[in-house]
Protein backbone atom coordinates (compact mmCIF):
# COMPACT_ATOMS: atom_id res chain seq x y z
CA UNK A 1 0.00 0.00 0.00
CA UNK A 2 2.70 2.56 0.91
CA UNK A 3 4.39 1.82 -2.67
CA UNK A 4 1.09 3.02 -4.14
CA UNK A 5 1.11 5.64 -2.44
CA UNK A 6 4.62 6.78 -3.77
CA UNK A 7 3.70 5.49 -7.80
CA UNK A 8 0.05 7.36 -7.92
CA UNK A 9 1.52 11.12 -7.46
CA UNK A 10 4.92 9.90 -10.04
CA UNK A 11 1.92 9.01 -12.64
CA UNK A 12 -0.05 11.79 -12.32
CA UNK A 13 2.80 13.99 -12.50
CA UNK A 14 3.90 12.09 -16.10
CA UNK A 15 0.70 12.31 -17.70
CA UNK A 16 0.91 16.22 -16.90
CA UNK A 17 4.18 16.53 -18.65
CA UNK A 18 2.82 14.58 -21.04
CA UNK A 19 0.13 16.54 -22.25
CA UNK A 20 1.62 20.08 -21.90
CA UNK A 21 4.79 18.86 -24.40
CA UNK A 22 3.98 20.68 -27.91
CA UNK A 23 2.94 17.92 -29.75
CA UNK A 24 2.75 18.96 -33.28
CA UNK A 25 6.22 18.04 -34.60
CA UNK A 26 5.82 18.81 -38.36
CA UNK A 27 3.44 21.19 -40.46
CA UNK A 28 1.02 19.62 -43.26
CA UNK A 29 1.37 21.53 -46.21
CA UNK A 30 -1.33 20.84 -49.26
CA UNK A 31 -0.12 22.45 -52.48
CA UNK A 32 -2.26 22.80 -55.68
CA UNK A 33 -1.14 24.42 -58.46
CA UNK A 34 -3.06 25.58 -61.32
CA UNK A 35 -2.30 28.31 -64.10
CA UNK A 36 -4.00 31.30 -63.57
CA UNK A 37 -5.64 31.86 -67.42
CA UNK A 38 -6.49 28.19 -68.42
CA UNK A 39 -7.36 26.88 -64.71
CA UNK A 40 -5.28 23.49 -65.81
CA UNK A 41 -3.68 21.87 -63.07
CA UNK A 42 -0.33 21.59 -63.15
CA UNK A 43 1.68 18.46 -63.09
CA UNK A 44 5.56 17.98 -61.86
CA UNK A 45 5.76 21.55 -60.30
CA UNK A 46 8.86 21.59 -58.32
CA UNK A 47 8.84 23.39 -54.48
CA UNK A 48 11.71 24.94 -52.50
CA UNK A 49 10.93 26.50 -49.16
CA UNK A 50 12.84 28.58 -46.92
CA UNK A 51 12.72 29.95 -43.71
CA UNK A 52 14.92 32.15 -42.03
CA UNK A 53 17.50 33.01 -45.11
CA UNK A 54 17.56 29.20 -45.30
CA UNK A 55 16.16 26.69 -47.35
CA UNK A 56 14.33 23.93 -45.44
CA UNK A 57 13.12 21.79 -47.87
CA UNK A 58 13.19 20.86 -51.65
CA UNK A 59 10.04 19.05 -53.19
CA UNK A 60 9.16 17.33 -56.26
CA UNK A 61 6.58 17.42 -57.36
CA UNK A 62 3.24 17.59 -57.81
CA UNK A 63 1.22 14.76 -59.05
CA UNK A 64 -1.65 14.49 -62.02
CA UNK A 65 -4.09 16.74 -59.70
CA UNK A 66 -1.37 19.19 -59.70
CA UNK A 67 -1.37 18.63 -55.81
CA UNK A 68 1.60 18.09 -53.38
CA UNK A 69 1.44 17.29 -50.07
CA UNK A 70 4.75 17.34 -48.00
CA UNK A 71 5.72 17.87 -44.11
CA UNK A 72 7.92 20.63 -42.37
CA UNK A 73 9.66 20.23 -39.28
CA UNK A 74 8.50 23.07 -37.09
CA UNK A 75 12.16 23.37 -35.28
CA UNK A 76 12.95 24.54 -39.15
CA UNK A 77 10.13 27.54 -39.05
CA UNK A 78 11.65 30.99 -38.21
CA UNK A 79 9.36 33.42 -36.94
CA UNK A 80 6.37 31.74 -37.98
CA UNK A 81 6.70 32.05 -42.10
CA UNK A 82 7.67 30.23 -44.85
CA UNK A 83 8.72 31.47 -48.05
CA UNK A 84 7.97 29.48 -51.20
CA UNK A 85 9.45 28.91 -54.77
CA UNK A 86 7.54 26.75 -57.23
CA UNK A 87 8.43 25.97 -60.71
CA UNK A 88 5.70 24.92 -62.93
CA UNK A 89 6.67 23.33 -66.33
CA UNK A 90 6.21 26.26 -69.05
CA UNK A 91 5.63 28.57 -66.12
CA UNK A 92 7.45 31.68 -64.77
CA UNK A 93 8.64 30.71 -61.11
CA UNK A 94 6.32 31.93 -58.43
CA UNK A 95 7.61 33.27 -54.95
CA UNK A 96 4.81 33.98 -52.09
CA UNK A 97 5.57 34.47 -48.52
CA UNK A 98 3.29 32.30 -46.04
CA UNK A 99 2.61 33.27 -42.39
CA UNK A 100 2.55 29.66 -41.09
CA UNK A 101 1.21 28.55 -37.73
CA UNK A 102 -0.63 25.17 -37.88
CA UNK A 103 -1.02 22.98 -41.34
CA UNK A 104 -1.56 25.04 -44.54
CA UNK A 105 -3.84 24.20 -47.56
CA UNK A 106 -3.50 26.34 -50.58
CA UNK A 107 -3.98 26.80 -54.08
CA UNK A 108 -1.25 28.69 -56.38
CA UNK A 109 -1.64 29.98 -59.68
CA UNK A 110 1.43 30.24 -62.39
CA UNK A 111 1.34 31.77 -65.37
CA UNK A 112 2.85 30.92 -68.30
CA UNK A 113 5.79 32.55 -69.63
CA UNK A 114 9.58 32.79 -69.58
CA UNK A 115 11.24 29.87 -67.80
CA UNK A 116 13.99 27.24 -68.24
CA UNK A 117 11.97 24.35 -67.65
CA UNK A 118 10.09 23.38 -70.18
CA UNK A 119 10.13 19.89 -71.46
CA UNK A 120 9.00 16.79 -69.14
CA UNK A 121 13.28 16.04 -70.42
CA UNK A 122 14.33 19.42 -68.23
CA UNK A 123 13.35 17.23 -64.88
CA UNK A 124 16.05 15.95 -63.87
CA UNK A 125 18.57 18.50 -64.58
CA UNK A 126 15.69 20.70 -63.05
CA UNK A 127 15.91 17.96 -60.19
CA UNK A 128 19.58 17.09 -60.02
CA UNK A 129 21.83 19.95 -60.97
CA UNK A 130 19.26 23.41 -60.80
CA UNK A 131 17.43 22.54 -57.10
CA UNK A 132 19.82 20.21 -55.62
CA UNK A 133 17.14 17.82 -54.90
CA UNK A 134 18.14 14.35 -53.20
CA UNK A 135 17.34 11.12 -54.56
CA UNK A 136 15.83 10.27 -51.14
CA UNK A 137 12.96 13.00 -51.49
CA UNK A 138 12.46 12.43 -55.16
CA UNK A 139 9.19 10.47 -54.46
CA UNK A 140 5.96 12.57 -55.27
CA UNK A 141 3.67 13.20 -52.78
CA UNK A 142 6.34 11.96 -49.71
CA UNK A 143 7.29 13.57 -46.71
């Protein structure tokens, strides 16, 4: 009975700690992009995000619903925003700024125009040599 009385209080005191540790490890960001004139989705965009003057994260790519869905560490966040690069195929590069605090679903719409990457060949240079991405992260729609 007295060893009870010593384990309750060393419980109670562990489920406390448990539930006032931040939980939420990683950010749930939902991508879709779609150009702006024709409203076609847009498949095999590429993604970089920084935060802080760094980049935290480099993404391909979007899949046949022109949608990506990836994770962000939220150690990696500075001062709650994100900053985003995507590269649509046949599409100037888009930049937008994101004030991120909990998961983020959005849409973003390219425009055609000027841009390197145009040909479903331009990949994996776009990939490999332009955006530094690792073969690890190369599978769509992963973490």
């Amino acid at each position: 009975m007295k060893k009870i009385i010593y384990i309750l209080p060393l419980l109670f005191s562990l489920s406390i700690i448990g539930q006032t540790e931040n939980s939420k490890k990683k950010i749930r960001i939902e991508l879709l992009t779609i150009e702006k004139k024709t409203k076609d989705t847009l498949i095999g965009s590429f993604t970089e995000i920084y935060s802080g003057h760094k980049r935290i994260k480099a993404k391909c790519c979007t899949d046949f619903d022109g949608i990506d869905i990836f994770y962000i560490d939220t150690k990696d966040i500075v001062d709650n925003s994100i900053y985003m690069k995507i590269y649509g195929r046949k599409c100037k590069p888009y930049k937008k700024k994101f004030s991120i605090k909990d998961d983020l679903k959005t849409t973003v719409y390219l425009k055609y125009g000027k841009t390197e990457y145009n040909t479903k060949i331009k990949d994996f240079e776009m990939m490999f040599k332009k955006l530094n991405i690792e073969t690890d992260s190369f599978n769509c729609g992963d973490s």
